[in-house]
Each structure stands twice: as structure tokens, then as C-alpha cells.
C-alpha atoms as a PDB file:
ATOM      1  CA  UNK A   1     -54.380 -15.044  73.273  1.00  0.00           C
ATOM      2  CA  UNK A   2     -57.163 -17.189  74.428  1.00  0.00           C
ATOM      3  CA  UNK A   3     -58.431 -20.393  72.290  1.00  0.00           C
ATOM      4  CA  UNK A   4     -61.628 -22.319  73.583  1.00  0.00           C
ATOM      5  CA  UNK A   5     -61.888 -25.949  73.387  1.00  0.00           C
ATOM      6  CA  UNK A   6     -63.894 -28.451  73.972  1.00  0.00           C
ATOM      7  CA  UNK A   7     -61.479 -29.061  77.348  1.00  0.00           C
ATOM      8  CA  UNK A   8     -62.407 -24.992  78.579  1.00  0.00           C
ATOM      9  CA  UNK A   9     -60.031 -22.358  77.366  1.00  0.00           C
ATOM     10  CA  UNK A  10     -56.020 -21.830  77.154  1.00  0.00           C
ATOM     11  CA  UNK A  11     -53.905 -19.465  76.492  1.00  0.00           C
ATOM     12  CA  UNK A  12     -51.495 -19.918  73.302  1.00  0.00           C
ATOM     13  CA  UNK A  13     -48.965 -17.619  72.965  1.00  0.00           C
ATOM     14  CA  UNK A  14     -47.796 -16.922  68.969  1.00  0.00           C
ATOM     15  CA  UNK A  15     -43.908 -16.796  68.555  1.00  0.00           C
ATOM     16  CA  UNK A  16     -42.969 -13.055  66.974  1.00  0.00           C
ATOM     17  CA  UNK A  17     -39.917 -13.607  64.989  1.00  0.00           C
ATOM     18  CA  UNK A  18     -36.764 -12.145  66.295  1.00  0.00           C
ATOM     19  CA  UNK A  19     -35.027  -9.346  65.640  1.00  0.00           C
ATOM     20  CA  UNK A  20     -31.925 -11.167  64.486  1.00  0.00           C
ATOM     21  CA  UNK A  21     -33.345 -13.622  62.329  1.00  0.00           C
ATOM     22  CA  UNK A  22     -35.075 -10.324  60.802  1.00  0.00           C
ATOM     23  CA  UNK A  23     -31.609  -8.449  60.518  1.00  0.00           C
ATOM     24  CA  UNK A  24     -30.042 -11.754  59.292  1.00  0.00           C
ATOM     25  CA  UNK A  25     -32.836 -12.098  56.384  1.00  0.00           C
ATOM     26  CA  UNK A  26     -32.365  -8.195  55.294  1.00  0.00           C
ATOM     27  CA  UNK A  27     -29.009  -8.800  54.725  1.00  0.00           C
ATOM     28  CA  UNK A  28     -29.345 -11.900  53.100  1.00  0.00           C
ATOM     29  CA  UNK A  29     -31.151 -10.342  50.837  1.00  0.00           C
ATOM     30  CA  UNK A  30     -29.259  -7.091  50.305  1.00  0.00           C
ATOM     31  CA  UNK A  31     -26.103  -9.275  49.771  1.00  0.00           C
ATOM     32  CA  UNK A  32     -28.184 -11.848  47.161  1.00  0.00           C
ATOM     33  CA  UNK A  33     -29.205  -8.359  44.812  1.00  0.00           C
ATOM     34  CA  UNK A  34     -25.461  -7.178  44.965  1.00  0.00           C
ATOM     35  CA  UNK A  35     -24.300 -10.387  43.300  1.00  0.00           C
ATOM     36  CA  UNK A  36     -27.213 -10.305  40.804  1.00  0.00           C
ATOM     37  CA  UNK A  37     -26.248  -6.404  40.073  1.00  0.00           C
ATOM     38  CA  UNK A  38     -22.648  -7.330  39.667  1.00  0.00           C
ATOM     39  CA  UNK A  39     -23.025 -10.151  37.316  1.00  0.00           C
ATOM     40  CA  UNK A  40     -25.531  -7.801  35.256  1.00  0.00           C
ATOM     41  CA  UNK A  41     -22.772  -5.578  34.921  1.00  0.00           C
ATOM     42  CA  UNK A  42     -20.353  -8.001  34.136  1.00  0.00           C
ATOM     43  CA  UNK A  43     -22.025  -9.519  31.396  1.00  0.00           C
ATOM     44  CA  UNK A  44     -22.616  -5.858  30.056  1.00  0.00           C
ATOM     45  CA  UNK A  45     -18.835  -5.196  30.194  1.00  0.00           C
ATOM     46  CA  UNK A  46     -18.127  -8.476  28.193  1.00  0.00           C
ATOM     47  CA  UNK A  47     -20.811  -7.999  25.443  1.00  0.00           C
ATOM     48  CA  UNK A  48     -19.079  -4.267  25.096  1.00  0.00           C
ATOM     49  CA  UNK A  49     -15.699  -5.576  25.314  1.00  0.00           C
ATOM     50  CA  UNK A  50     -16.822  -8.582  22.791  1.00  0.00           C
ATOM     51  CA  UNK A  51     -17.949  -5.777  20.268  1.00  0.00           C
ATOM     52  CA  UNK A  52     -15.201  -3.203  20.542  1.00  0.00           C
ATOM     53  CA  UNK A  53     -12.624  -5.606  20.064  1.00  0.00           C
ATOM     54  CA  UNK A  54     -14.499  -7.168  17.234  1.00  0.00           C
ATOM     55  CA  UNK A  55     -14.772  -3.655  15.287  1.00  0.00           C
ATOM     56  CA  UNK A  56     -10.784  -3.038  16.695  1.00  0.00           C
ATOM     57  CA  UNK A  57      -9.893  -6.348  14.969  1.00  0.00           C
ATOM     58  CA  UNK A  58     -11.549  -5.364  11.854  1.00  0.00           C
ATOM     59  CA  UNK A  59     -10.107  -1.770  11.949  1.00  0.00           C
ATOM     60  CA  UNK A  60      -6.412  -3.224  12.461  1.00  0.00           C
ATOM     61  CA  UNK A  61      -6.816  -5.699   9.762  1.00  0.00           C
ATOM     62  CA  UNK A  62      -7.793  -2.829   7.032  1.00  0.00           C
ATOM     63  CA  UNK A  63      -4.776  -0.989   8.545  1.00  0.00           C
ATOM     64  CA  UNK A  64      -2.919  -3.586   7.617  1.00  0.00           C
ATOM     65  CA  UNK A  65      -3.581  -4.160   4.014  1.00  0.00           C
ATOM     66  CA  UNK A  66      -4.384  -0.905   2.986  1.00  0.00           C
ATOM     67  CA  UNK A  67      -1.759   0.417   0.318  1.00  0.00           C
ATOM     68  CA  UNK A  68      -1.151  -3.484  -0.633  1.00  0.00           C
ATOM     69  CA  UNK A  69      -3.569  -6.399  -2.360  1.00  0.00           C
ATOM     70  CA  UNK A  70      -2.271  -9.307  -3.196  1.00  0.00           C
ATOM     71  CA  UNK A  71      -3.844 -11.354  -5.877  1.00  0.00           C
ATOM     72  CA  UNK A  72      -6.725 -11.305  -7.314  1.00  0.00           C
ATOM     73  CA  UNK A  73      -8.822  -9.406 -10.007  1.00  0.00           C
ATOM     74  CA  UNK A  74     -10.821  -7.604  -7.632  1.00  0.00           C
ATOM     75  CA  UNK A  75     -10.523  -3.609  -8.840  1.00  0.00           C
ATOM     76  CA  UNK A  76      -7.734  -1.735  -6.425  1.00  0.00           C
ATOM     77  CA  UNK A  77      -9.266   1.359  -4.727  1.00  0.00           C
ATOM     78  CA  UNK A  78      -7.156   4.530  -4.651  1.00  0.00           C
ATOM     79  CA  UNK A  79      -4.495   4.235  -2.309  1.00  0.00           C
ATOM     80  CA  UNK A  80      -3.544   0.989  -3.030  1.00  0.00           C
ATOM     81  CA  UNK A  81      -1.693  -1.740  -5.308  1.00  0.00           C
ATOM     82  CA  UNK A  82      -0.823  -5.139  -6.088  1.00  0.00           C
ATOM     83  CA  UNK A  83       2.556  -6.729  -4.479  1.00  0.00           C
ATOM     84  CA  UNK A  84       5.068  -5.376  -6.700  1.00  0.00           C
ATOM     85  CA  UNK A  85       8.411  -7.244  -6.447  1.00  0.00           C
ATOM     86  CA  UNK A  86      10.704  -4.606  -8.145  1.00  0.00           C
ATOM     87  CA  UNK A  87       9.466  -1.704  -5.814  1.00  0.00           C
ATOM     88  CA  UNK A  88       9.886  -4.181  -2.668  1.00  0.00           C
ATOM     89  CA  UNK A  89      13.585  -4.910  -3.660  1.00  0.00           C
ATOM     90  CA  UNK A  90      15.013  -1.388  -3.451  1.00  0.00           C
ATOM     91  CA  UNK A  91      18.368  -3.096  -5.663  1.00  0.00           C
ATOM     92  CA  UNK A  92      18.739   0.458  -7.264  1.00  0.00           C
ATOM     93  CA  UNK A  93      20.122   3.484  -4.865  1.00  0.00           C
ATOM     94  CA  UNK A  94      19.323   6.027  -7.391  1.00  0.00           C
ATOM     95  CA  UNK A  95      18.357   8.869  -6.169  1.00  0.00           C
ATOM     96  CA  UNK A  96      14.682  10.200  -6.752  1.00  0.00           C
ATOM     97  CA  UNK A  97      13.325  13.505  -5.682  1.00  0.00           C
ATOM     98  CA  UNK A  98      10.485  15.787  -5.981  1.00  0.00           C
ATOM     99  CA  UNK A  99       8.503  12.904  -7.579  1.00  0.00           C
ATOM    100  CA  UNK A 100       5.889  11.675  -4.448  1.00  0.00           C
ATOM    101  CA  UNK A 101       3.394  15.139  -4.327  1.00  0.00           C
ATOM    102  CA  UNK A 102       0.140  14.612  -3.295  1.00  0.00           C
ATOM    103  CA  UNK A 103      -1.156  14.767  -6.761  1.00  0.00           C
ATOM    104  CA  UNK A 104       1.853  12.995  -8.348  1.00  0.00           C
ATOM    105  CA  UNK A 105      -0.091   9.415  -8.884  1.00  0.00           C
ATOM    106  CA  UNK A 106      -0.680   6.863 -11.276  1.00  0.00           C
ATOM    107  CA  UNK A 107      -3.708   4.624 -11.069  1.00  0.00           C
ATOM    108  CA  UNK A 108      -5.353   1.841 -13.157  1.00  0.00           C
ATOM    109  CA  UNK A 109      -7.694  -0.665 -11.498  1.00  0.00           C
ATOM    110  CA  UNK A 110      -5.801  -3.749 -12.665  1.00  0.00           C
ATOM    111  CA  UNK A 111      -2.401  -2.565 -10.826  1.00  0.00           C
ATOM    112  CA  UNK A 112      -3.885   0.064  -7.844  1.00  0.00           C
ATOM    113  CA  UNK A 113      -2.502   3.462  -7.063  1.00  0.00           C
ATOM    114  CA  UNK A 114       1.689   4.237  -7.548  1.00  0.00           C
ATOM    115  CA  UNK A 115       3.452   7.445  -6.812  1.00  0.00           C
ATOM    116  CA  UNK A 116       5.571   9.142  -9.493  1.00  0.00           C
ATOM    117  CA  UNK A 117       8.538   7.941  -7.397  1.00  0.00           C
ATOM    118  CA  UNK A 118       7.579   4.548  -6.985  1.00  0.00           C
ATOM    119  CA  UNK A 119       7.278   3.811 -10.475  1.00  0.00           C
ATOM    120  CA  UNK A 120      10.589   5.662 -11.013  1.00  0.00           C
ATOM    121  CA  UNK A 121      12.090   2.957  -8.436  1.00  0.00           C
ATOM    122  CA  UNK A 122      10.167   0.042  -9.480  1.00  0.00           C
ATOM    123  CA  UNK A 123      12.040   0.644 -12.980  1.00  0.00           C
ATOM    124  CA  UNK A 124      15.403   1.098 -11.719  1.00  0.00           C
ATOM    125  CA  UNK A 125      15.113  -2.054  -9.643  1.00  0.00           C
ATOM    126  CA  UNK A 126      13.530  -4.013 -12.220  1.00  0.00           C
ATOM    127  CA  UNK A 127      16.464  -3.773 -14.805  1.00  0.00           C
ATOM    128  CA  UNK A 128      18.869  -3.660 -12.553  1.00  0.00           C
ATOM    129  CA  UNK A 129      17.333  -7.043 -11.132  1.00  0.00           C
ATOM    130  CA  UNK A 130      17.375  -8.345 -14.885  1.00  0.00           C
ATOM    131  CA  UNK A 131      20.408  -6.463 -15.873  1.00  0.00           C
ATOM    132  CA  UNK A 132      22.196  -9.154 -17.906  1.00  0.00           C
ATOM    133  CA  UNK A 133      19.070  -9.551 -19.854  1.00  0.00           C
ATOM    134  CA  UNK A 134      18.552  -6.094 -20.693  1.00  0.00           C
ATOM    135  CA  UNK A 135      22.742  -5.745 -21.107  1.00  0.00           C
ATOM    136  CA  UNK A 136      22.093  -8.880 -23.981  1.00  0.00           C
ATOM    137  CA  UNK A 137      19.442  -6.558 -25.576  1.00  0.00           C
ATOM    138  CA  UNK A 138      21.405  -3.556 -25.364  1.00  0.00           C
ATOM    139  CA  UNK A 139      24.394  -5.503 -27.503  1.00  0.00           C
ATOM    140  CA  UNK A 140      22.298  -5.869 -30.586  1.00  0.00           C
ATOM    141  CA  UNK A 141      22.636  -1.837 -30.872  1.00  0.00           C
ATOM    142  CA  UNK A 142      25.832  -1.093 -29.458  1.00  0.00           C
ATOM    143  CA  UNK A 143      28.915  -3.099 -28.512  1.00  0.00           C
ATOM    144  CA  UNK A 144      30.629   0.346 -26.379  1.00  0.00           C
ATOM    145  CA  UNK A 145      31.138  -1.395 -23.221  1.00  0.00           C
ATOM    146  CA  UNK A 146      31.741   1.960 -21.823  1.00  0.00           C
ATOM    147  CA  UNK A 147      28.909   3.378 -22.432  1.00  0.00           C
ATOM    148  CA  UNK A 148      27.543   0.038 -21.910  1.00  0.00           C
ATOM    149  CA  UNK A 149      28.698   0.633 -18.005  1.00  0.00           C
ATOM    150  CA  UNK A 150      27.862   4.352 -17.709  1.00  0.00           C
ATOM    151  CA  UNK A 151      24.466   2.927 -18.637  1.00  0.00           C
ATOM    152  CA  UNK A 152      24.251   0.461 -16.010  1.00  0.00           C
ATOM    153  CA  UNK A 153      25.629   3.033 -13.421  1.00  0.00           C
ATOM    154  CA  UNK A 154      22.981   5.160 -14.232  1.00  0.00           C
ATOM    155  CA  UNK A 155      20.259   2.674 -13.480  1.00  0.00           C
ATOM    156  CA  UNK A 156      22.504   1.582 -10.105  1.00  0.00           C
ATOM    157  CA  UNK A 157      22.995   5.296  -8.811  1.00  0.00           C
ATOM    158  CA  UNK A 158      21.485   8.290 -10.617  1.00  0.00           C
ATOM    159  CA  UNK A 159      20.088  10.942 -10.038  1.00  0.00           C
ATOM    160  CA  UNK A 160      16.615  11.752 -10.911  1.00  0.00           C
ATOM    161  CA  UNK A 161      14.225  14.749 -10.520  1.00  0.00           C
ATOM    162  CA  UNK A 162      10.268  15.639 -11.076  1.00  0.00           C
ATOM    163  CA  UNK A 163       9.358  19.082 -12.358  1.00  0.00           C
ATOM    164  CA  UNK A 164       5.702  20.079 -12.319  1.00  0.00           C
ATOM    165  CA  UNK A 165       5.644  21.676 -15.466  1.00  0.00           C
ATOM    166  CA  UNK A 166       8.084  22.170 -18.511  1.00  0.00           C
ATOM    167  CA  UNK A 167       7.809  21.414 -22.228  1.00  0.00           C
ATOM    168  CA  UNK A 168      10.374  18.699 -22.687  1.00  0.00           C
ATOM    169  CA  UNK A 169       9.163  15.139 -21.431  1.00  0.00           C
ATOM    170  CA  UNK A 170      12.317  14.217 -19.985  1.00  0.00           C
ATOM    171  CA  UNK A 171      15.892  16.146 -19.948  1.00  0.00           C
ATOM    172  CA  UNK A 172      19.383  15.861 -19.013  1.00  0.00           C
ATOM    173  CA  UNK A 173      21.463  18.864 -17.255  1.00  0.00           C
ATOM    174  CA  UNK A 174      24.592  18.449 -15.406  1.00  0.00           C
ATOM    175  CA  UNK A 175      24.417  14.605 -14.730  1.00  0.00           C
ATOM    176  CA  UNK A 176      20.920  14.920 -13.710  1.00  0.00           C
ATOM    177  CA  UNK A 177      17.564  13.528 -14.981  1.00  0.00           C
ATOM    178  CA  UNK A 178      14.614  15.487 -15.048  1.00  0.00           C
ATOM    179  CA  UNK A 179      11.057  14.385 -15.553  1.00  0.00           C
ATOM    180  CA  UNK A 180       8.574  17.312 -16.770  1.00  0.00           C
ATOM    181  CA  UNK A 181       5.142  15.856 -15.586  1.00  0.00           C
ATOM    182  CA  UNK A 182       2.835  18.521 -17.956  1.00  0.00           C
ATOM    183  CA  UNK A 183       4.598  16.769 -20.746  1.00  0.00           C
ATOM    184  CA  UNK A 184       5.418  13.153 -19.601  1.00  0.00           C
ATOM    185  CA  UNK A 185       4.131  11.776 -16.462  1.00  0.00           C
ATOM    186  CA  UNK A 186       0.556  13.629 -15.819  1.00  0.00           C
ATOM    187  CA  UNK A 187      -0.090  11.938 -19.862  1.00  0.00           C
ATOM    188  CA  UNK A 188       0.582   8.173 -18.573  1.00  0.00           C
ATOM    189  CA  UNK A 189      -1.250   8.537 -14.847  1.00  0.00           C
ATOM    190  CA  UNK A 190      -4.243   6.455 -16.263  1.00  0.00           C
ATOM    191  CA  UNK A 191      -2.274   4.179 -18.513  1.00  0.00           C
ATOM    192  CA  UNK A 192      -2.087   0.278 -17.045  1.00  0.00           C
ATOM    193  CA  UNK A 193       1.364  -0.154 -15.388  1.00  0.00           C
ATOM    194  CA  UNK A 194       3.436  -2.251 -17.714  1.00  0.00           C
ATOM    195  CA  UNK A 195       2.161   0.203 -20.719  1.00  0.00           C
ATOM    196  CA  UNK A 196       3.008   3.612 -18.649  1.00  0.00           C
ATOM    197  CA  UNK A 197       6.483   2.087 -16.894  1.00  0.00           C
ATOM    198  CA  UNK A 198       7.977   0.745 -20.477  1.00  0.00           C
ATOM    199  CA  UNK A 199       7.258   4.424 -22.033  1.00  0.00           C
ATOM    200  CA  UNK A 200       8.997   6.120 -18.723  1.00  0.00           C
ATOM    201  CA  UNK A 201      11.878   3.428 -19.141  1.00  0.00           C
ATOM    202  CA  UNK A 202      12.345   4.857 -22.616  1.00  0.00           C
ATOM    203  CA  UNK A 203      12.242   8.317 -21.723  1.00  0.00           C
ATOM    204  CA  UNK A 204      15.091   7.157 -18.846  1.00  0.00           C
ATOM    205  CA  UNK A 205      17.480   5.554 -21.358  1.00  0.00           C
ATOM    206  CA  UNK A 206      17.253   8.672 -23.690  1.00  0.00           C
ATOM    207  CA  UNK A 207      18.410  10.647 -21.221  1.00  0.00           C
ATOM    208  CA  UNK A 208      20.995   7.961 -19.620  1.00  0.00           C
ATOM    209  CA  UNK A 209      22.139   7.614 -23.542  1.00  0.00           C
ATOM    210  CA  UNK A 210      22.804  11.360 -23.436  1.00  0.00           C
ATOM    211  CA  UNK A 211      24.877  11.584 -19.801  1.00  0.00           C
ATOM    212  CA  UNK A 212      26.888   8.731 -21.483  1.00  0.00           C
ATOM    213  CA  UNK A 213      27.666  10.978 -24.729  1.00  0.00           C
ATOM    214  CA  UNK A 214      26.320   8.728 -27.177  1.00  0.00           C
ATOM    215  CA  UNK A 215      25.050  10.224 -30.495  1.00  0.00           C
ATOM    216  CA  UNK A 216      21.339  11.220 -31.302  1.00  0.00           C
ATOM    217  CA  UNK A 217      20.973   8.295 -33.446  1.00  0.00           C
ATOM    218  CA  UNK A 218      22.253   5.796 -30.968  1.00  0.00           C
ATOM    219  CA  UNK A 219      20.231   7.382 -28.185  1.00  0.00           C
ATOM    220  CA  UNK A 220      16.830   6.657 -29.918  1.00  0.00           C
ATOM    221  CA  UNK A 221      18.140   3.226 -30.633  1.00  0.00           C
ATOM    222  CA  UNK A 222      18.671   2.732 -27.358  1.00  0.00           C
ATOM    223  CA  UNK A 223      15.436   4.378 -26.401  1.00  0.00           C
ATOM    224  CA  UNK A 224      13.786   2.215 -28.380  1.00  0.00           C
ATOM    225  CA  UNK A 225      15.228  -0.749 -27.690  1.00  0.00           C
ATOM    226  CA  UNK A 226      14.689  -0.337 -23.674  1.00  0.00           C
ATOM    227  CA  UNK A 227      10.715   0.484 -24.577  1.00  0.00           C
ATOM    228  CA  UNK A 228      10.699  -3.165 -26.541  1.00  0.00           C
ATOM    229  CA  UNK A 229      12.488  -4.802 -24.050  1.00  0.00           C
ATOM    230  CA  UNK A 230      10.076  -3.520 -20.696  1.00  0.00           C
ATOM    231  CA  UNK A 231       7.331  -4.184 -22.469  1.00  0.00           C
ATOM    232  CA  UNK A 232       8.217  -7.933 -23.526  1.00  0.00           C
ATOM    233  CA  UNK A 233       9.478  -8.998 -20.070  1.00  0.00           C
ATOM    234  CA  UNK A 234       6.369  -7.092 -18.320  1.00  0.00           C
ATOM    235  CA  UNK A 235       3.325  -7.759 -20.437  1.00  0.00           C
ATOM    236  CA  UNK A 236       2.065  -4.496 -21.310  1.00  0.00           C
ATOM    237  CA  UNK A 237      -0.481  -4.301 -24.009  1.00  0.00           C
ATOM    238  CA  UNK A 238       0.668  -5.666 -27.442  1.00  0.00           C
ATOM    239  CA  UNK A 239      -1.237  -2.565 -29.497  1.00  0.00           C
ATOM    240  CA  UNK A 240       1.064  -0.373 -27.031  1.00  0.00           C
ATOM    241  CA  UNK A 241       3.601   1.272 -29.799  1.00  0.00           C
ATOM    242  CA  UNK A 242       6.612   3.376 -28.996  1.00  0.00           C
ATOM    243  CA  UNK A 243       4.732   6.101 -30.417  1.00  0.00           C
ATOM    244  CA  UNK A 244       1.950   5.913 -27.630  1.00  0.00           C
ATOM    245  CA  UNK A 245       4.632   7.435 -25.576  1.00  0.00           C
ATOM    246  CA  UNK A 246       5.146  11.189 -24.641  1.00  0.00           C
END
């Protein structure tokens, strides 16, 4: 184009940009949103990985304590109880059966939620864990050390069975042990866990007193004396009487 000056008139040409530095800009640029869109979505993934393994953590964790508290005298919700040593120690190969139905539970808020059969165990385990304590108790009603060791074999190995309904508590046939929930079990399901376990332990040694042939009398004597003794050395209430039981 022409400019006029005082000097007369010239031509000045303007510059158009080139094509390349046009072609090098465009790409620039396209290059420059790419990174920006690919740290967005970065950033997304993290804050969705962040969360989801935040909620995982928490999920895993519940996994892992549910059916088990520890401590503390926070109410147990169904479907789960304190650490209990005796169940944990499995020293008693008894065998249990027919006593883990769905709707074969005990619960009390102090203790949590217990099958039939864990109780059963937790027993079994428990005096045979303090068997020379119970043995000393069991001397101050009978000195038969056979039956005294039938007793204690019973406890180590026997065999023991759950019947839904029946109108004995507890019975005896053919060197087995038979637990009639209707009439035993289903009556203790809401009773704390020292109270229920001490009256199940003295339905146990009635019918452990009968597979080792001792007499009527002695087997309520025994009876009895295995109530007293489970519910000394566990705590269970001290207005819980032998007569509480089924």
C-alpha cells in the first residue's frame, strides 16, 4: 500500500504471517488443550479412586469385626459377640450336631449373639480348660474315680445332639446327649451368658452322671454341684438359683 509523507509517497508492504508459523500455532494449541484435558481427567480418576477406596477400607474393616467385639460396654448387635476364650480354644473334641440352625441363637446385649453349638463348645472347653478345679469340686460329692473319669471323658469326647422339639430338657440314649430346645434351650436364648451356660452345664452333667451309671441321687448332686461351680468361676447373676433352670 501507499503511505504519504511529508518526503512524497512510498510504498510499505505489510508482512502476512506464514503459513507455517500459522500451522505451528494450531498445533501448539491443540497439543496445550490435550494436556489440560488429560490432567482434568486425571484428577477425576484420583478423587474417584480416593473415595472408592475410602468406602472399600471402611467396608473391609466391618468385614472384619463383624461376629467379634472386643471390649467394651457398647450393646452387641445381632450377629455378634465379645472375645470368648473358651469357644476360641476348641480343647474339647466332643462332638456337637444339629445345634447351629438358623434360628438356634442366644443373644443378650452384654455378651452378643451365640449359636446353640457354640455355647455347647464354649462349655466343654471351659471345664475341660479348668478341669482340676471342677474335678476338686466334684470330690466333695463323690470320691468314684471311675465315674470321676467317665465324667471327664464325656466333657473331652462326647457326643451331643439338638432336637427341635421334645418334652424332656435334656436326655441320655445309647451314649448320646440330647438337648430338646422347646423345653431347654429356646427358654435360656435371652438369658445373659454366664446365667444361661451354668443352667446348660447342669443339664450336661445330669445326663453325663447318667452315661456313667451313677444313681438318681448322685446325679442331681452332681447336677447341682456343676450349676454352683459355672456360675462361681463365670460371674453369672448372684439371684440366678438352680431352680431358674429348665
Amino acid at each position: 500500500m501507499k503511505v504519504s509523507t511529508t518526503y512524497g509517497t512510498a510504498q510499505v508492504l505489510k508482512q502476512e504471517p506464514h503459513d507455517e508459523s500459522v500451522k505451528y500455532w494450531n498445533c501448539e494449541k491443540r497439543v496445550s488443550f490435550f494436556v489440560t484435558a488429560l490432567a482434568i481427567v486425571c484428577v477425576i480418576g484420583y478423587i474417584s479412586y480416593e473415595f472408592h477406596g475410602s468406602n472399600s477400607k471402611q467396608l473391609n474393616t466391618k468385614n472384619q469385626v463383624s461376629g467379634v467385639f472386643v471390649g467394651g460396654d457398647v450393646a452387641k448387635e445381632h450377629g455378634q459377640h465379645v472375645y470368648d476364650f473358651d469357644l476360641s480354644s476348641m480343647s474339647s473334641r466332643a462332638t456337637i450336631e444339629h445345634c447351629q440352625d438358623p434360628d438356634d441363637i442366644s443373644y443378650d446385649t452384654q455378651y452378643g449373639e451365640y449359636s446353640y453349638q457354640q455355647d455347647i463348645q464354649a462349655i466343654l472347653n471351659g471345664v475341660h480348660n479348668n478341669w482340676d478345679d471342677f474335678e476338686a469340686t466334684m470330690m466333695k460329692s463323690t470320691h468314684d474315680q471311675e465315674f470321676i473319669d467317665c465324667f471327664a471323658n464325656e466333657i473331652n469326647v462326647g457326643s451331643i445332639d439338638c432336637k427341635m422339639s421334645c418334652t424332656e430338657p435334656i436326655y441320655e440314649e445309647e451314649k448320646r446327649v440330647t438337648f430338646c430346645e422347646s423345653a431347654s434351650l429356646d427358654l435360656l436364648q435371652q438369658e445373659a451368658r454366664p446365667n444361661r451356660r451354668s443352667c446348660m452345664f447342669k443339664l450336661l452333667a445330669s445326663s453325663f452322671s447318667d452315661i456313667c451309671d451313677a444313681s438318681h441321687s448322685h446325679s442331681d448332686r452332681i447336677s447341682s454341684a456343676a450349676f454352683k461351680w459355672y456360675k462361681a468361676k463365670y460371674g453369672a447373676s448372684k439371684s440366678w438359683k438352680v431352680s431358674d433352670c429348665p
